[in-house]
N, C-alpha and C. Protein backbone atom coordinates (compact mmCIF):
# COMPACT_ATOMS: atom_id res chain seq x y z
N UNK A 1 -56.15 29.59 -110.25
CA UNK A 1 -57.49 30.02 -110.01
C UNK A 1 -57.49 31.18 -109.02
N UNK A 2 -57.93 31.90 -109.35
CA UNK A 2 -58.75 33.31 -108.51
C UNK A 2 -59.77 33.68 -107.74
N UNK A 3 -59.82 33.96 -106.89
CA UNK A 3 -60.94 34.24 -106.12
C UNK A 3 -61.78 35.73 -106.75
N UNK A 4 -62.57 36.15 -106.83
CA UNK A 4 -63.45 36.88 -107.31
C UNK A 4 -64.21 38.15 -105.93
N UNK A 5 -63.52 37.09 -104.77
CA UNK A 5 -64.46 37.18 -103.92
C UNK A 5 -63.40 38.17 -102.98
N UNK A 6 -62.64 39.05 -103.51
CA UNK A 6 -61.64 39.80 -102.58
C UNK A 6 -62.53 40.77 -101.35
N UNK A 7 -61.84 40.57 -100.03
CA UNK A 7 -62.14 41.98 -99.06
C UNK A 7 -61.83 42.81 -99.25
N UNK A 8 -62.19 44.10 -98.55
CA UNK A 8 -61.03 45.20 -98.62
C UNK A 8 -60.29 45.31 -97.60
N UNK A 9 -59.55 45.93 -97.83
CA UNK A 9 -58.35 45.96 -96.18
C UNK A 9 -58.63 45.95 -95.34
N UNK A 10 -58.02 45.09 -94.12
CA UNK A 10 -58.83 45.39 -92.88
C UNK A 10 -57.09 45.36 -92.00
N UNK A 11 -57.22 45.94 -91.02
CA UNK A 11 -56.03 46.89 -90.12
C UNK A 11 -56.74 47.88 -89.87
N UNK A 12 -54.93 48.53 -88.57
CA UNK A 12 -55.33 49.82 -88.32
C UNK A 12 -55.21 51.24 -89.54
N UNK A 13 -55.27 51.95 -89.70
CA UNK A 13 -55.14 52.97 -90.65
C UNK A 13 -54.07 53.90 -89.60
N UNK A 14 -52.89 54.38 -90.34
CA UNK A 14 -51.99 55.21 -89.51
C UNK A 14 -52.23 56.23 -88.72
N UNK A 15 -53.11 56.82 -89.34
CA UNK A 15 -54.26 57.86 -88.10
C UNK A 15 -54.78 57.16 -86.99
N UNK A 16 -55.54 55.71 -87.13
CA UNK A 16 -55.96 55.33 -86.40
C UNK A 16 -55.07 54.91 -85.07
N UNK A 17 -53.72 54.12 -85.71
CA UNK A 17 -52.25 53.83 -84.96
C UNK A 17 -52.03 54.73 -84.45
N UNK A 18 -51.87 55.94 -84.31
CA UNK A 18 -51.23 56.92 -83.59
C UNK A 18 -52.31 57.60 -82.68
N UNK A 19 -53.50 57.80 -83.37
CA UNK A 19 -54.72 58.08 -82.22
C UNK A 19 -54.15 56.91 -81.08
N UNK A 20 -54.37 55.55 -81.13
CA UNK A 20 -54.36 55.12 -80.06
C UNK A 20 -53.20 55.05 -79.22
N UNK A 21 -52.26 54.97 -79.74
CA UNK A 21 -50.34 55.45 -79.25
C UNK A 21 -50.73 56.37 -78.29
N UNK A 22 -51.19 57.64 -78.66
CA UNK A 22 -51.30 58.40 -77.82
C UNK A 22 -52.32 58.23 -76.86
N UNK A 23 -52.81 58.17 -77.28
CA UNK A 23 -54.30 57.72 -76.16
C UNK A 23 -53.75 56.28 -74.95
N UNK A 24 -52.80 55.81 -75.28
CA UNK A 24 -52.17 55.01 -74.57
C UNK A 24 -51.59 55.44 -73.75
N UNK A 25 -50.64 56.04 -74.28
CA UNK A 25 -49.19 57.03 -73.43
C UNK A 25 -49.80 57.94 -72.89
N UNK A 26 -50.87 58.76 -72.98
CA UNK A 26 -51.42 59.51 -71.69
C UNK A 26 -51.88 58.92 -70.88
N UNK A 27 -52.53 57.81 -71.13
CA UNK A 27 -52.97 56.72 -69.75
C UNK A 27 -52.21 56.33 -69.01
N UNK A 28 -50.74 56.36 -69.69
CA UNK A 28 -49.65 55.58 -68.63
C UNK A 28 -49.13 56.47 -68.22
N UNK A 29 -48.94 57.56 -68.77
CA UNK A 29 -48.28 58.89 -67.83
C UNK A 29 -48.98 59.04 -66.36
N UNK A 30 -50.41 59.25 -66.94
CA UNK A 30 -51.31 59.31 -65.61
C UNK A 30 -51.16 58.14 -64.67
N UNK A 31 -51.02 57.15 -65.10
CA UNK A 31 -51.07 56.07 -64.27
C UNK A 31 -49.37 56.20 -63.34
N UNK A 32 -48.54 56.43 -64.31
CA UNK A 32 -47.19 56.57 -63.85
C UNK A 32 -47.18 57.18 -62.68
N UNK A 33 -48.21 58.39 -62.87
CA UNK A 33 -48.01 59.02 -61.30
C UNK A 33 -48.91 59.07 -60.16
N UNK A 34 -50.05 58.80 -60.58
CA UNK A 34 -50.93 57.77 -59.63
C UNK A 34 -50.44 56.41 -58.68
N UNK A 35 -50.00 56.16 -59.33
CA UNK A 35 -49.40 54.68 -58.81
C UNK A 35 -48.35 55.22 -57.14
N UNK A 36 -47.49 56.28 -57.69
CA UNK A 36 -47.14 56.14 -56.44
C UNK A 36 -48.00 56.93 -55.18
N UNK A 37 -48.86 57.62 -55.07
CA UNK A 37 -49.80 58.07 -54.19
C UNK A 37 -50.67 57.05 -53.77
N UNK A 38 -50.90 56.11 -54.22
CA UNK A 38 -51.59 54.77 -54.07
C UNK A 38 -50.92 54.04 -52.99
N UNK A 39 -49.84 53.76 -53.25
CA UNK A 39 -48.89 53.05 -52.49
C UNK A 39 -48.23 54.17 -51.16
N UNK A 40 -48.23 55.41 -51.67
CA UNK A 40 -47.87 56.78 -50.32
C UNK A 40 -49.21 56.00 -49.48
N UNK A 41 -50.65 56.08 -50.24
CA UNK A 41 -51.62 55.93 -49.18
C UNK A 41 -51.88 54.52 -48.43
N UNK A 42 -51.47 53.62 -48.99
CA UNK A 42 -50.88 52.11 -48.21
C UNK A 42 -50.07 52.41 -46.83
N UNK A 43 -49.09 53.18 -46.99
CA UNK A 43 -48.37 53.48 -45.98
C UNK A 43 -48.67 54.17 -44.77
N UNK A 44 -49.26 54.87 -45.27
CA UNK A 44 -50.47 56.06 -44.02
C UNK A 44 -51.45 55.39 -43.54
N UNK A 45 -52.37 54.64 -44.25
CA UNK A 45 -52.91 53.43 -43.52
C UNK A 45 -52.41 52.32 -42.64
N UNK A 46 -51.14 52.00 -42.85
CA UNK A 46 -50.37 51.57 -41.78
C UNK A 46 -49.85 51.98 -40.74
N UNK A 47 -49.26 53.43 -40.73
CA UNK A 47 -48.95 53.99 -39.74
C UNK A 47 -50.12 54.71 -38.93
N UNK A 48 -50.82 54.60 -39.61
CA UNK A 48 -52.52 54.81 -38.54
C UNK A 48 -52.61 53.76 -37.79
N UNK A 49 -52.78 52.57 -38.24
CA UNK A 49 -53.26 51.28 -37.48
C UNK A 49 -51.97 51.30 -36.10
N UNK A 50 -50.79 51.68 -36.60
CA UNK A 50 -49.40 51.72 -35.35
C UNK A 50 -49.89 52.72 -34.91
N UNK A 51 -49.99 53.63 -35.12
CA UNK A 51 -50.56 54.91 -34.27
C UNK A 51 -51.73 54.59 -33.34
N UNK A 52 -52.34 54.04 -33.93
CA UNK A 52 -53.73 53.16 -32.71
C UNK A 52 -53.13 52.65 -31.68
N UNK A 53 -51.96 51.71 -31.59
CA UNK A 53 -51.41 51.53 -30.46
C UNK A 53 -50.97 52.55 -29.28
N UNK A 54 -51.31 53.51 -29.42
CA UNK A 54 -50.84 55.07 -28.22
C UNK A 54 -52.00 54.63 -27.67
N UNK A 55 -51.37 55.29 -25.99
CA UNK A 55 -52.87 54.84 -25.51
C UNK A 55 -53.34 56.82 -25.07
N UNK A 56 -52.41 57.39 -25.78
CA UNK A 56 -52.66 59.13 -25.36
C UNK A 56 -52.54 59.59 -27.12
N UNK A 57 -53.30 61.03 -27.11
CA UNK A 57 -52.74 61.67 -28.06
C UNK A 57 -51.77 62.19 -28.78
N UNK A 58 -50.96 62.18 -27.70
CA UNK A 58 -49.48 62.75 -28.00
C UNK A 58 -48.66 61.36 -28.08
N UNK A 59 -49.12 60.11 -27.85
CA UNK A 59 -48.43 59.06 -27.91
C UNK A 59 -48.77 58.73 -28.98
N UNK A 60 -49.88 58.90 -29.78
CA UNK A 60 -50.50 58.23 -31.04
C UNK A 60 -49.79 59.25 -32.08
N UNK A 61 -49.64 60.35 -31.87
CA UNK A 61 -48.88 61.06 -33.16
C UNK A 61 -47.74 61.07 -33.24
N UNK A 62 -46.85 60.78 -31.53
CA UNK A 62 -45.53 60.71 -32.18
C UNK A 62 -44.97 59.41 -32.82
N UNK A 63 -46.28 58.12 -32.65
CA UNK A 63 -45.91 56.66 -33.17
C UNK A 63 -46.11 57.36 -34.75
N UNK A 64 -47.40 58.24 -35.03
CA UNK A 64 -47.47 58.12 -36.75
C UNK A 64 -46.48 59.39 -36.87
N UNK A 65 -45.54 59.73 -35.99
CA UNK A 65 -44.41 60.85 -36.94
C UNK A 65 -43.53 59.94 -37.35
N UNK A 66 -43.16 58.85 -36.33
CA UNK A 66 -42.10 57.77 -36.46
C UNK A 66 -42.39 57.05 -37.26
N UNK A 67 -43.55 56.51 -37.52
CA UNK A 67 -43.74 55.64 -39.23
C UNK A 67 -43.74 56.54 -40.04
N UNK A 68 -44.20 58.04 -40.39
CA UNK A 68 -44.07 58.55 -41.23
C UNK A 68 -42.61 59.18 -41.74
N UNK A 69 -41.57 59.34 -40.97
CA UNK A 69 -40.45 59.34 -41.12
C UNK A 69 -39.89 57.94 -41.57
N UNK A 70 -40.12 56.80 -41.50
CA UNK A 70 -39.37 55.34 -41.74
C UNK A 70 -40.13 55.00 -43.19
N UNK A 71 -41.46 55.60 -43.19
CA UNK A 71 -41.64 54.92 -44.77
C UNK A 71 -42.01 56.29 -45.94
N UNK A 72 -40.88 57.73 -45.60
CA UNK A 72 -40.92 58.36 -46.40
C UNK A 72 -42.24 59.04 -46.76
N UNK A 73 -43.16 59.43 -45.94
CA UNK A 73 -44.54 60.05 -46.33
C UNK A 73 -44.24 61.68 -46.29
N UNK A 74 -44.34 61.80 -47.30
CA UNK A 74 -44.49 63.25 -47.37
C UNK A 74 -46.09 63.84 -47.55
N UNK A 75 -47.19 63.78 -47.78
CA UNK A 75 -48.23 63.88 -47.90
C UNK A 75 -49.05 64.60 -46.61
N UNK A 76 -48.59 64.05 -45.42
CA UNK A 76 -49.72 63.55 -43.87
C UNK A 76 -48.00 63.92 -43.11
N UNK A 77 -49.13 64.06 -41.87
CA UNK A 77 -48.37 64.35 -40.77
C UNK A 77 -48.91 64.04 -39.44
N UNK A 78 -48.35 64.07 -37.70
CA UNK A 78 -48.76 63.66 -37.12
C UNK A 78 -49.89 64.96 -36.47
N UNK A 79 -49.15 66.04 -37.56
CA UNK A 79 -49.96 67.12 -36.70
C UNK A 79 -51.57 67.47 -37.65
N UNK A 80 -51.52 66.30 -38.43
CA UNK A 80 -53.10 65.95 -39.38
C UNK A 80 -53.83 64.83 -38.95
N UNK A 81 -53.47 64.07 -38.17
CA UNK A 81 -54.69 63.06 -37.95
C UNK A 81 -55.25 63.49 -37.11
N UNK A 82 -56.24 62.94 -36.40
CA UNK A 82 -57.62 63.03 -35.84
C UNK A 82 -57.51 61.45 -34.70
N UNK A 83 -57.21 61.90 -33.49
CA UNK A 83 -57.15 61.12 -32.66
C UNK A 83 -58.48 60.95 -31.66
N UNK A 84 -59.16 59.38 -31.42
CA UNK A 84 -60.36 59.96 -30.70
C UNK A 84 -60.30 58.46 -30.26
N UNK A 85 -61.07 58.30 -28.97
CA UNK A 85 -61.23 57.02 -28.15
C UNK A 85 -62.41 56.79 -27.95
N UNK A 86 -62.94 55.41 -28.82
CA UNK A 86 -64.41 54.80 -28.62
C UNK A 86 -64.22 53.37 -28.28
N UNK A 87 -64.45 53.85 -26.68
CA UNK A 87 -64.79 52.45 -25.79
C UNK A 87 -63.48 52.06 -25.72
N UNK A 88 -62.69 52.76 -25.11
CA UNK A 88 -61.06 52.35 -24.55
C UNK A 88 -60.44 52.09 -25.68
N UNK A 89 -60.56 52.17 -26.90
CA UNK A 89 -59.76 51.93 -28.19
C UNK A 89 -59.85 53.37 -28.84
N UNK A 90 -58.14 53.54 -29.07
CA UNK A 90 -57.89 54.72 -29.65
C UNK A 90 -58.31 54.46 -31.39
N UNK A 91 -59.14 55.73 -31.87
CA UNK A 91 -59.12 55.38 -33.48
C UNK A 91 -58.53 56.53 -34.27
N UNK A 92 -57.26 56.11 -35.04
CA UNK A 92 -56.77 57.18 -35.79
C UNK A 92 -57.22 57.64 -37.00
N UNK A 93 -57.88 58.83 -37.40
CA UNK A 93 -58.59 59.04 -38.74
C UNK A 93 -57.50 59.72 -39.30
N UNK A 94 -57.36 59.85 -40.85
CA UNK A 94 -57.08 60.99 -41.96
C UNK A 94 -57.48 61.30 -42.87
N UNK A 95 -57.17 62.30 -43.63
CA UNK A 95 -57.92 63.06 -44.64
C UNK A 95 -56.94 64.16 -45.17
N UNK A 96 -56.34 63.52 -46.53
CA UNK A 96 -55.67 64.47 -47.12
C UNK A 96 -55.69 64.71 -48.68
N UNK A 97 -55.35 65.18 -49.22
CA UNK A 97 -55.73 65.14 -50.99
C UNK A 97 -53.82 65.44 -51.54
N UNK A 98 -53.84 64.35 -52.95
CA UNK A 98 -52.47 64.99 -53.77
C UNK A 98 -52.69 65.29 -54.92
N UNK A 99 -51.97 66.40 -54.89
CA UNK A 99 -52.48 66.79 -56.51
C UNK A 99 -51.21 66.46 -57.91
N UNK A 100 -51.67 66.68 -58.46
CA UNK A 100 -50.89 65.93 -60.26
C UNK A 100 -51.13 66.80 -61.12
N UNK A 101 -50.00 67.13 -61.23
CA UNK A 101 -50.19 68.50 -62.45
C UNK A 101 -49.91 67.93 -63.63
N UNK A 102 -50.64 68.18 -64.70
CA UNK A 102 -51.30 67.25 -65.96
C UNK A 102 -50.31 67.98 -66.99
N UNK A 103 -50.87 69.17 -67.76
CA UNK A 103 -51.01 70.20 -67.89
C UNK A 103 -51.05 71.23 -67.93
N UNK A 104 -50.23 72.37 -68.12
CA UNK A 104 -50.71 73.62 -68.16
C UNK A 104 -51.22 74.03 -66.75
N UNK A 105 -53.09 74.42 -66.69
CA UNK A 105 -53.61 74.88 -65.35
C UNK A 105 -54.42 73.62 -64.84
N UNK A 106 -54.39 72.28 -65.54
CA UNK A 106 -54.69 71.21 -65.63
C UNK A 106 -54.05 70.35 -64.08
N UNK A 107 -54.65 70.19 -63.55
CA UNK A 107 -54.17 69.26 -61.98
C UNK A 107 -55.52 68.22 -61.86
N UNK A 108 -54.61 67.15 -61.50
CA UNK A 108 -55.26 66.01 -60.98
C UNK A 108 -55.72 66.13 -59.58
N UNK A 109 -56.63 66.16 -58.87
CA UNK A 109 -56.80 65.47 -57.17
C UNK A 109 -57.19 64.79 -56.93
N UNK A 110 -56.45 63.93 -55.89
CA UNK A 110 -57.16 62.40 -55.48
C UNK A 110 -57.17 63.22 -53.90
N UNK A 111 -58.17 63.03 -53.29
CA UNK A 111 -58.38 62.77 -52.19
C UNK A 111 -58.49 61.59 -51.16
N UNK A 112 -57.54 61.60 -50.92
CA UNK A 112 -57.47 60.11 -49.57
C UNK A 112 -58.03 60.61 -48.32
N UNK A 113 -58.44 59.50 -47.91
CA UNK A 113 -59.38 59.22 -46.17
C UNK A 113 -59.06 58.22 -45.75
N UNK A 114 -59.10 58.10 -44.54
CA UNK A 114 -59.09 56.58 -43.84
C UNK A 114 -58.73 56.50 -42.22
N UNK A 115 -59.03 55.05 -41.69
CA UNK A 115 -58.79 55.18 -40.29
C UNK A 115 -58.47 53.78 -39.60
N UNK A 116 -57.86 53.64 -38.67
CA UNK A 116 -57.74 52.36 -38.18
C UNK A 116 -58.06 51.68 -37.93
N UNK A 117 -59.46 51.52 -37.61
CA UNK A 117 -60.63 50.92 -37.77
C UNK A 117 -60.72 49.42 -38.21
C-alpha cells in the first residue's frame, strides 16, 4: 500500500548550506579575534584595581607598568591611565580602543573604558 499523500522535500538546499557555512565562519573569525581583546581587557581591569593600591601617582603607574608587563598587555600603558583621589582613595580610570582589520579598508573598533572603582 501507498500513500497518496507524499511531501515535498524538506532540507537544506546546497545554496542554502553554504550561505550559512559562510555566514558561520565569518562569525567565528570575528569572534576568533574579539575574544582575545576581551580577555586583554580583563587584565587591565585588574591591573587598575593593583594600581589603586599606590598611595601617589607615580606609585600607581609604576604598580600598572608592573602588571602590565606580567600579564602581557600591549594595548594600555602606565603613561594612559588617569590617576585621581576621592576621599583618600586613589581611583584608576582607562580608556583605550583596538582595532580588527576585517577586510580590505574594513576595521573593527571596540573601545574599552573602565576604573577601579
Amino acid at each position: 500500500m501507498t500513500h497518496a499523500n507524499k511531501s515535498g522535500q524538506r532540507g537544506f538546499s546546497m545554496f542554502g548550506f553554504l550561505f550559512v557555512a559562510i555566514v558561520l565562519a565569518v562569525v567565528g573569525l570575528v569572534a576568533a579575534q574579539v575574544v582575545p581583546t576581551a580577555m586583554e581587557f580583563q587584565a587591565v581591569k585588574k591591573a587598575a584595581r593593583k594600581a589603586a593600591e599606590g598611595s601617589s601617582v607615580a606609585e600607581a603607574r609604576s604598580i600598572f607598568d608592573k602588571a602590565v608587563s606580567i600579564d602581557n598587555i600591549k594595548s594600555i600603558a602606565g603613561k594612559d591611565i588617569e590617576v585621581t583621589k576621592v576621599n583618600d582613595k586613589t581611583i584608576v580610570s582607562f580608556e583605550y580602543q583596538s582595532e580588527i582589520h576585517l577586510a580590505g579598508p574594513a576595521y573593527l573598533t571596540l573601545k574599552y573604558a573602565g576604573s577601579s572603582r
